[in-house]
Protein backbone atom coordinates (compact mmCIF):
# COMPACT_ATOMS: atom_id res chain seq x y z
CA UNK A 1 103.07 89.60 75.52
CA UNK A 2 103.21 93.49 75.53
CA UNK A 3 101.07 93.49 79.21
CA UNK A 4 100.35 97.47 79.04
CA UNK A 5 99.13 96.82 75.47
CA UNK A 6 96.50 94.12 75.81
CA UNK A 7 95.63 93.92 79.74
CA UNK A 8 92.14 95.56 80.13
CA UNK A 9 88.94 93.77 80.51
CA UNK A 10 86.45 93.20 78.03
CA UNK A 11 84.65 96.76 76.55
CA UNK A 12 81.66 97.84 75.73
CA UNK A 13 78.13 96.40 77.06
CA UNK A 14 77.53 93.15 75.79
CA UNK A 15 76.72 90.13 76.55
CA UNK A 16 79.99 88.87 77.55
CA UNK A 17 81.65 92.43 78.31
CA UNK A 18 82.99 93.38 81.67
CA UNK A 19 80.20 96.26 82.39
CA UNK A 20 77.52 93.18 81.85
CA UNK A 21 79.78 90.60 84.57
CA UNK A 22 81.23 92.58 87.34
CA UNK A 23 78.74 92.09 89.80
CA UNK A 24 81.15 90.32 91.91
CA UNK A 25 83.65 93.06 91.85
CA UNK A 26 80.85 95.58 92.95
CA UNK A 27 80.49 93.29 95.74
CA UNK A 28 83.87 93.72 96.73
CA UNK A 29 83.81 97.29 96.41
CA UNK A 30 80.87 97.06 98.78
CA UNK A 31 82.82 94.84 101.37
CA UNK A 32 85.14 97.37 101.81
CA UNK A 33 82.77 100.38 102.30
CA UNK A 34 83.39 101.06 106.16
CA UNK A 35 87.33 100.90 105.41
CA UNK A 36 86.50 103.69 102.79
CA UNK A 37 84.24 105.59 105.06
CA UNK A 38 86.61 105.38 108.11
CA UNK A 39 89.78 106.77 105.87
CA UNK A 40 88.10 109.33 104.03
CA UNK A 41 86.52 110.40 107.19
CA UNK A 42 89.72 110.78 109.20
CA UNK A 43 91.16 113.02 105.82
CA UNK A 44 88.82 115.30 106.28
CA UNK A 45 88.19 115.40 109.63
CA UNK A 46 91.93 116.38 110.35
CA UNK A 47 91.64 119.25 107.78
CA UNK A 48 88.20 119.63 105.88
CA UNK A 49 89.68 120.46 102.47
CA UNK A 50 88.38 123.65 100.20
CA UNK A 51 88.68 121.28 97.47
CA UNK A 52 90.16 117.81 96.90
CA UNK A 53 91.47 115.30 94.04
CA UNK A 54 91.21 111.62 94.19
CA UNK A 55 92.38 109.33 91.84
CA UNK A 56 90.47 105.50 91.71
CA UNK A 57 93.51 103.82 89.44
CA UNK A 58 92.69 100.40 87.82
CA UNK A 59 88.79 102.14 87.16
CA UNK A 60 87.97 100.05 84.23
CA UNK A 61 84.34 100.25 82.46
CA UNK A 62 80.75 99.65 83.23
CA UNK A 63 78.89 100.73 86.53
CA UNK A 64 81.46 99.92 89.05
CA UNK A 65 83.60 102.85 88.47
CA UNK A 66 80.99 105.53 89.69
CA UNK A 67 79.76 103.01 91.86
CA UNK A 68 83.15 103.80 93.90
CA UNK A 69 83.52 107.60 93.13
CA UNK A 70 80.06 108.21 94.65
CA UNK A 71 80.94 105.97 97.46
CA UNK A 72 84.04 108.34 98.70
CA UNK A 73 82.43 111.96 97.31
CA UNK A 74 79.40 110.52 99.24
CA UNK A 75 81.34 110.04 102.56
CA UNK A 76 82.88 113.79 102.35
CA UNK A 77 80.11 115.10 101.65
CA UNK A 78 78.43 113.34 105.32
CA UNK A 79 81.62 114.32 107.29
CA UNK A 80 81.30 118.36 105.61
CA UNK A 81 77.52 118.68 106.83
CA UNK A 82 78.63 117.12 110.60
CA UNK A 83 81.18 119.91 110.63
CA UNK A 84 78.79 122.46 108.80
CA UNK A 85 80.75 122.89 105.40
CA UNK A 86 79.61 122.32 102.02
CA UNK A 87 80.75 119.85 99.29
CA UNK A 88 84.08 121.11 97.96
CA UNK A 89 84.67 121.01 94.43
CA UNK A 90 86.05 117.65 93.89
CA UNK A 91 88.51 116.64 91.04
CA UNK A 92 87.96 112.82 89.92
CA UNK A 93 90.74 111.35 87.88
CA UNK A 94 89.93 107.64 86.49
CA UNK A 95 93.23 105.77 85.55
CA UNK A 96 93.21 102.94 83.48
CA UNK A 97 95.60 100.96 81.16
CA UNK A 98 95.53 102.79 77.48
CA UNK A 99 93.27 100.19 75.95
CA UNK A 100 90.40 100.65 78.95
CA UNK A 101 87.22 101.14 77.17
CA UNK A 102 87.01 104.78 78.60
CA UNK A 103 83.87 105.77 76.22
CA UNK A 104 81.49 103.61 77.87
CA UNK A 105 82.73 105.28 81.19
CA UNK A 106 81.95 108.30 79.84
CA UNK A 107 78.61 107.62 78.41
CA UNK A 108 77.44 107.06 81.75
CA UNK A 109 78.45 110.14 83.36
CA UNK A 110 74.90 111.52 83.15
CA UNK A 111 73.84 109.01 85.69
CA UNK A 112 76.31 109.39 87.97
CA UNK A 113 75.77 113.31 88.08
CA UNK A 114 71.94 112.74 88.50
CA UNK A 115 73.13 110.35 90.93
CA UNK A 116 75.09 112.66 92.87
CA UNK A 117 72.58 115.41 92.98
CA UNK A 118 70.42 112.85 94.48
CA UNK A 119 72.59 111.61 97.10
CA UNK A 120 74.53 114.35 97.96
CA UNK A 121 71.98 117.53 96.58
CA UNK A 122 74.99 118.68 94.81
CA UNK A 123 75.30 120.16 91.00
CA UNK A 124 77.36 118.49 88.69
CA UNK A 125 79.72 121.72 88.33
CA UNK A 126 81.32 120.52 91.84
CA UNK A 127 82.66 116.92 90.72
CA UNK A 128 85.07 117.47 87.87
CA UNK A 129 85.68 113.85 85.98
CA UNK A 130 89.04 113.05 84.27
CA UNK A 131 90.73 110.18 82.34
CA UNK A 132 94.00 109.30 82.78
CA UNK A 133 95.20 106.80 80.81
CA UNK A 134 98.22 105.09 81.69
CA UNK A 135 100.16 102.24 83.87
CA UNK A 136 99.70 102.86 87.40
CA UNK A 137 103.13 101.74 88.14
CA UNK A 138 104.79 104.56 86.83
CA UNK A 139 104.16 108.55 87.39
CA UNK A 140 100.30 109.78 86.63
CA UNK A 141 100.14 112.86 88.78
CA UNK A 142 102.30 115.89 89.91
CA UNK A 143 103.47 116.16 92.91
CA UNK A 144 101.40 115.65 96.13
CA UNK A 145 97.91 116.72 93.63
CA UNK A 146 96.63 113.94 95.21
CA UNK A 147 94.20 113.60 98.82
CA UNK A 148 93.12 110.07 98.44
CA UNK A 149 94.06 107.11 96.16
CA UNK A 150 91.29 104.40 95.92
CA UNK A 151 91.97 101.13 93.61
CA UNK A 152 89.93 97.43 93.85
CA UNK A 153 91.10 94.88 92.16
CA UNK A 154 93.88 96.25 90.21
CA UNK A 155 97.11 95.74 92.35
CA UNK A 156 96.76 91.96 91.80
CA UNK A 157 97.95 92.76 87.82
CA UNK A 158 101.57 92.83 87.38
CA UNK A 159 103.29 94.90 85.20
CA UNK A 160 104.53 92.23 82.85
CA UNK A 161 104.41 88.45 82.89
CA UNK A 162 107.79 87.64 85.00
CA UNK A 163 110.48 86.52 83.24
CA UNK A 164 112.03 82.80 83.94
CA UNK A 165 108.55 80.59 83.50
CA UNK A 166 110.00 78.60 80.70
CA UNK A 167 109.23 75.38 82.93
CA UNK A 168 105.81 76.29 84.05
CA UNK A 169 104.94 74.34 80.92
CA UNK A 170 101.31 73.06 81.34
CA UNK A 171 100.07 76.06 83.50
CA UNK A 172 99.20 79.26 83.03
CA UNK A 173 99.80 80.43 86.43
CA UNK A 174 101.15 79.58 89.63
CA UNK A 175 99.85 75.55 90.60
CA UNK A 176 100.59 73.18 92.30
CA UNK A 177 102.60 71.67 89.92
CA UNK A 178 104.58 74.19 89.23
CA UNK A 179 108.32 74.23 90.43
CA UNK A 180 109.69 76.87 93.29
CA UNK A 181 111.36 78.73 91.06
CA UNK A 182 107.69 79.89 89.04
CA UNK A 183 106.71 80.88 92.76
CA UNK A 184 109.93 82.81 93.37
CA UNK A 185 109.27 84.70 89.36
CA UNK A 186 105.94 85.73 90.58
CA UNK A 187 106.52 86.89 93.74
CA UNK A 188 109.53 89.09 93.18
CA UNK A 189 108.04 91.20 89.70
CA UNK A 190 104.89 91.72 92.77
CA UNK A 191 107.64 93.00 95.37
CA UNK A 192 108.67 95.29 92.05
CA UNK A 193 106.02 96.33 90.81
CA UNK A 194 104.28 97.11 94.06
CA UNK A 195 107.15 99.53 95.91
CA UNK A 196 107.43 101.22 92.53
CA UNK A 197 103.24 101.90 93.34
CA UNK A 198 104.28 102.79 96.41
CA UNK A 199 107.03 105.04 95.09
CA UNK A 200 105.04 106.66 92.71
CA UNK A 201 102.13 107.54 94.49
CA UNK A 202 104.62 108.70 97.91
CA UNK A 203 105.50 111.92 95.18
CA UNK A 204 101.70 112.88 93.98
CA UNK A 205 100.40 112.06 97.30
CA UNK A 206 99.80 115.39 99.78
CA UNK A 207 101.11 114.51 103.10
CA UNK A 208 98.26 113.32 105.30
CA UNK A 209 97.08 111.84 102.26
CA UNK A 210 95.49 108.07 101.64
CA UNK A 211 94.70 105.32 100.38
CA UNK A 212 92.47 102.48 100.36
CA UNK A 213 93.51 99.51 98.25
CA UNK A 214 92.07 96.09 97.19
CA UNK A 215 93.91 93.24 96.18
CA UNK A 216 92.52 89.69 94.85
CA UNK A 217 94.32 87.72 97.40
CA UNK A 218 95.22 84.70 99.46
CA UNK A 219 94.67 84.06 103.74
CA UNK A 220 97.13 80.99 102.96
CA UNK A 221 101.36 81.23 103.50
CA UNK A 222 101.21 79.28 100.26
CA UNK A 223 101.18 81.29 96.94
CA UNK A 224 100.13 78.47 94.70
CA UNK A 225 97.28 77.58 96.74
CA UNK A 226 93.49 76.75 95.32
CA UNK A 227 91.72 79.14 97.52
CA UNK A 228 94.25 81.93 95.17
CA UNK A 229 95.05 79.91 92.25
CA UNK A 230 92.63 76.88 91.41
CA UNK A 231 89.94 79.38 89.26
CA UNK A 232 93.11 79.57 86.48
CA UNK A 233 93.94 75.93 87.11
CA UNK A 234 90.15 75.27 86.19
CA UNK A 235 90.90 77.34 83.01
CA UNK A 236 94.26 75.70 82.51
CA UNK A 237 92.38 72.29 82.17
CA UNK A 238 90.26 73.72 79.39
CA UNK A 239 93.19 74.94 77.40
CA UNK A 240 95.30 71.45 77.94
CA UNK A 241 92.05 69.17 77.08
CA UNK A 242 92.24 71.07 73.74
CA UNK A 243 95.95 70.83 73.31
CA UNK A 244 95.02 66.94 73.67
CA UNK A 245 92.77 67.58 70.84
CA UNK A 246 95.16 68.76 68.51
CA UNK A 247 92.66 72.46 68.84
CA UNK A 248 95.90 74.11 70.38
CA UNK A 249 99.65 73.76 69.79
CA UNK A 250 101.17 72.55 72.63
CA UNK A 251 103.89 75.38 72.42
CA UNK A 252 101.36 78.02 72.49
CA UNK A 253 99.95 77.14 75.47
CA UNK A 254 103.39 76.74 76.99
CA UNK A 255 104.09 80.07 76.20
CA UNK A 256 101.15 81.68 78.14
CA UNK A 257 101.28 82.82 81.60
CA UNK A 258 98.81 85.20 83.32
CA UNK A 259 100.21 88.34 84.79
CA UNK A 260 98.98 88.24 87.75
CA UNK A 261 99.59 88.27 91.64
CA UNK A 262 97.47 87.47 94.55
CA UNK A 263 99.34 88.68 97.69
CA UNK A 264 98.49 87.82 101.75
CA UNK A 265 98.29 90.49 103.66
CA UNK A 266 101.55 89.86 105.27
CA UNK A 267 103.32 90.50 101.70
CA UNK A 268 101.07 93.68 101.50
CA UNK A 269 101.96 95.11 104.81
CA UNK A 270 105.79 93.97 104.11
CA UNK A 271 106.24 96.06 101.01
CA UNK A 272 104.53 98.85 102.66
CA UNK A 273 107.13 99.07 105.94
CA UNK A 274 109.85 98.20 103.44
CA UNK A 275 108.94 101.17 101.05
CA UNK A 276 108.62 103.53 104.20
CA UNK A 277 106.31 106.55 103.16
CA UNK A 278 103.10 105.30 104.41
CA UNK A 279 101.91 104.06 107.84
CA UNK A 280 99.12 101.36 107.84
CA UNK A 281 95.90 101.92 109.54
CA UNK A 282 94.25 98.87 109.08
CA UNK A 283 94.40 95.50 107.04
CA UNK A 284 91.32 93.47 106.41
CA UNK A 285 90.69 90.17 104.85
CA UNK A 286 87.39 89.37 103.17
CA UNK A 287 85.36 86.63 101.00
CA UNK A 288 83.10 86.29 98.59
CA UNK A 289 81.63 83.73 96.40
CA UNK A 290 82.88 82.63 93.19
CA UNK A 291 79.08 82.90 92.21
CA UNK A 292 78.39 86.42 92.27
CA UNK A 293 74.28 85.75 92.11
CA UNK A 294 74.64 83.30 95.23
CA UNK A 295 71.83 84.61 97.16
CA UNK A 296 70.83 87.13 94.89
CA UNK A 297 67.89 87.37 92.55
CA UNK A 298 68.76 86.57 89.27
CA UNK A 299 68.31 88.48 86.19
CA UNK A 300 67.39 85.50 83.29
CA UNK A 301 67.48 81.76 83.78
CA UNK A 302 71.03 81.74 82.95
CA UNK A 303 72.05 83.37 85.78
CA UNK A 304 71.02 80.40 87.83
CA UNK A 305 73.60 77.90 86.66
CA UNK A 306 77.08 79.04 89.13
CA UNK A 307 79.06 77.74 86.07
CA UNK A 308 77.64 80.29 83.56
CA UNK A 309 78.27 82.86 85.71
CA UNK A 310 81.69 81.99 86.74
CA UNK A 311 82.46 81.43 83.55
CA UNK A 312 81.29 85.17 81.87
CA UNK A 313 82.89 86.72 84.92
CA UNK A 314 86.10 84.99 84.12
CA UNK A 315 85.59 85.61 80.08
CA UNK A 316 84.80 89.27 80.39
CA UNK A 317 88.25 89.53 82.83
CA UNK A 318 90.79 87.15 80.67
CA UNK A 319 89.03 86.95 77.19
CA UNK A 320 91.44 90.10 75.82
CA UNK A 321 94.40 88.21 77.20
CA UNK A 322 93.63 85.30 75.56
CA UNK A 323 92.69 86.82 72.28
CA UNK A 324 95.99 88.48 72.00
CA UNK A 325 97.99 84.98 72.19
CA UNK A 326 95.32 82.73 71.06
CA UNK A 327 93.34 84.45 68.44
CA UNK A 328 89.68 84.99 68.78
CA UNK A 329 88.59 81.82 67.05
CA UNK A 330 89.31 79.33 70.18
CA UNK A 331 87.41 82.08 72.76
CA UNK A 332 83.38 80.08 72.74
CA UNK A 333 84.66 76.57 72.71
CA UNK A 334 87.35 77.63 75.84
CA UNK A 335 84.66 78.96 77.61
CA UNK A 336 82.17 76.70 77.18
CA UNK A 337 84.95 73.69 78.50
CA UNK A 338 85.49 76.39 81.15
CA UNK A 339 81.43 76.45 82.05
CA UNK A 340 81.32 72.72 82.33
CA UNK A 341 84.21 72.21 84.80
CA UNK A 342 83.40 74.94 86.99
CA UNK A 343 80.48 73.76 87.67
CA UNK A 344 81.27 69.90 88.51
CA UNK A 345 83.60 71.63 91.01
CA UNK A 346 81.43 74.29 92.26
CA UNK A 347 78.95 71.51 93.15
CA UNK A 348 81.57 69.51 95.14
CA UNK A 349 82.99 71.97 97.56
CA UNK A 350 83.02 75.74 98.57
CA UNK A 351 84.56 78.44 95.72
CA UNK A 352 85.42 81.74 97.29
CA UNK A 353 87.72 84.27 96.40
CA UNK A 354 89.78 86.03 98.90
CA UNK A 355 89.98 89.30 99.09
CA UNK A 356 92.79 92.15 101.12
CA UNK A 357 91.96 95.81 101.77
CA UNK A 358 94.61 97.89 103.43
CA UNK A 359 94.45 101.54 104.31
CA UNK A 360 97.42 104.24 104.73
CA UNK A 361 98.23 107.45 105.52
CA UNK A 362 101.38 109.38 103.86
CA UNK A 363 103.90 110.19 106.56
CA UNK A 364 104.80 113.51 107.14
């Protein structure tokens, strides 16, 4: 599996698309709002730029991408009035893997100009809004373009499904049953492909310059633990009960693994002091329901049963990847397995995923 070339979550605005089931993400985005506001506040305080680019890499589609950008123009915009400047013009570039469904971003640049006007009284001529398409672990800007790097969500995506996971047979991730040398695979492509991040954004990166990132993560030691690993494990069960069935080949299955990550913040911070252009200025650990309507008001019926909405917010993340080895014809019956067995477990003990934010400043 050609990760760059099929990695991207579900397009368009659909039922079952990624725009339609990312409220949870949005609520991650949220959690992470005063580590935002406390970064981009010290950039500008230290300098109040005439003009500054940030880059939000891993965007995606739907509403949560603008959701972000007005978040960070919003905070510069707060910090330029305390210090009696105006807005500088901003430059926005929106990375995503080439097969992001950048048009429905697009389509909804309207609102988010209407929305900036609104929040920060400024015209849409001072935000400038750019795709850049492309891996974030190579090259995407010239050097030090950038003031501030934002990403949520992302980092947890490898670069490629490590090599060496020929005995991981009956998983499609890290699990408990999988041997130590499956945990050693996955952790060293994230040591890789994580300093090369590093690497890469150390050259576009002005000095003084930062970034806020989100990973899906882990509090444990323990990389194949449930509170990191369990929602695939649920997904794994689907996939096996139908390889029982004869719906599935056994080999295919074998042959699947998710690229995919989910670091504690001590293997965060480590490749950071190991890379050496960045100094950390904080490192927080947050939660959130596997439910993303827990508490909330819900939009239809549907939205009521935790299992349906575990379930879309899973299909509009994996449903591409699964596609690409699968075929589409297996896609409603997997989910609907998938539905059924999250919620039996949902209803017998506490689903959260765990989330790390880190912020750094490029050394001088």
């Amino acid at each position: 599996m050609e990760v760059v070339q099929v990695l991207c979550m579900k397009g368009g605005n659909g039922d079952t698309s990624y725009a339609k089931n990312s409220l949870l993400q949005k609520k991650v985005i949220s959690l992470t709002k005063a580590i935002i506001e406390e970064t981009v506040t010290n950039l500008c305080c230290n300098n109040f730029p005439t003009s500054l680019c940030i880059a939000d890499l891993g965007c995606s589609s739907g509403p949560n991408t603008f959701f972000a950008v007005l978040e960070v123009v919003s905070t510069v915009d707060k910090v330029g009035k305390k210090m009696g400047h105006r807005l500088p013009e901003i430059q926005v570039f929106l990375n995503d893997l080439p097969g992001n469904d950048f048009n429905t971003i697009f389509k909804s640049l309207p609102k988010f100009q209407k929305d900036l006007q609104k929040t920060t009284g400024a015209v849409a001529e001072s935000c400038f809004i750019t795709g850049v398409p492309g891996s974030f672990y190579t090259r995407l800007f010239p050097r030090k373009s950038l003031h501030f790097v934002h990403s949520s969500y992302g980092l947890q995506w490898l670069s490629q499904v490590p090599p060496g996971l020929e005995s991981n047979k009956g998983n499609i991730y890290m699990a408990s049953s999988s041997p130590p040398s499956v945990l050693k695979a996955y952790y060293e492509q994230f040591q890789s492909d994580f300093s090369m991040f590093l690497r890469c954004r150390s050259e576009e990166l002005v000095e003084g310059g930062s970034m806020v990132l989100t990973f899906l993560g882990r509090r444990s030691n323990d990389p194949s633990s449930k509170e990191c690993c369990y929602i695939w494990e649920l997904l794994a069960v689907a996939l096996n009960d139908m390889v029982a069935e004869g719906r599935i080949e056994e080999g295919k299955l074998d042959s699947f693994n998710i690229p995919q990550y989910t670091p504690s913040q001590g293997e965060v911070k480590c490749e950071i002091e190991k890379e050496g252009s960045f100094t950390v200025n904080g490192v927080e650990v947050s939660e959130v329901n596997w439910n993303a309507y827990e508490g909330e008001l819900c939009p239809s019926d549907a939205h009521k049963d935790g299992g349906h909405n575990v379930a879309m917010l899973m299909r509009a993340v994996a449903e591409p990847l699964l596609v690409s080895h699968f075929g589409d014809g297996i896609i409603e019956e997997v989910f609907s397995r998938y539905k059924t067995i999250v919620a039996d477990r949902m209803s017998k003990e506490t689903t959260e995923f765990i989330n790390v934010t880190v912020s750094m400043t490029k050394r001088g």
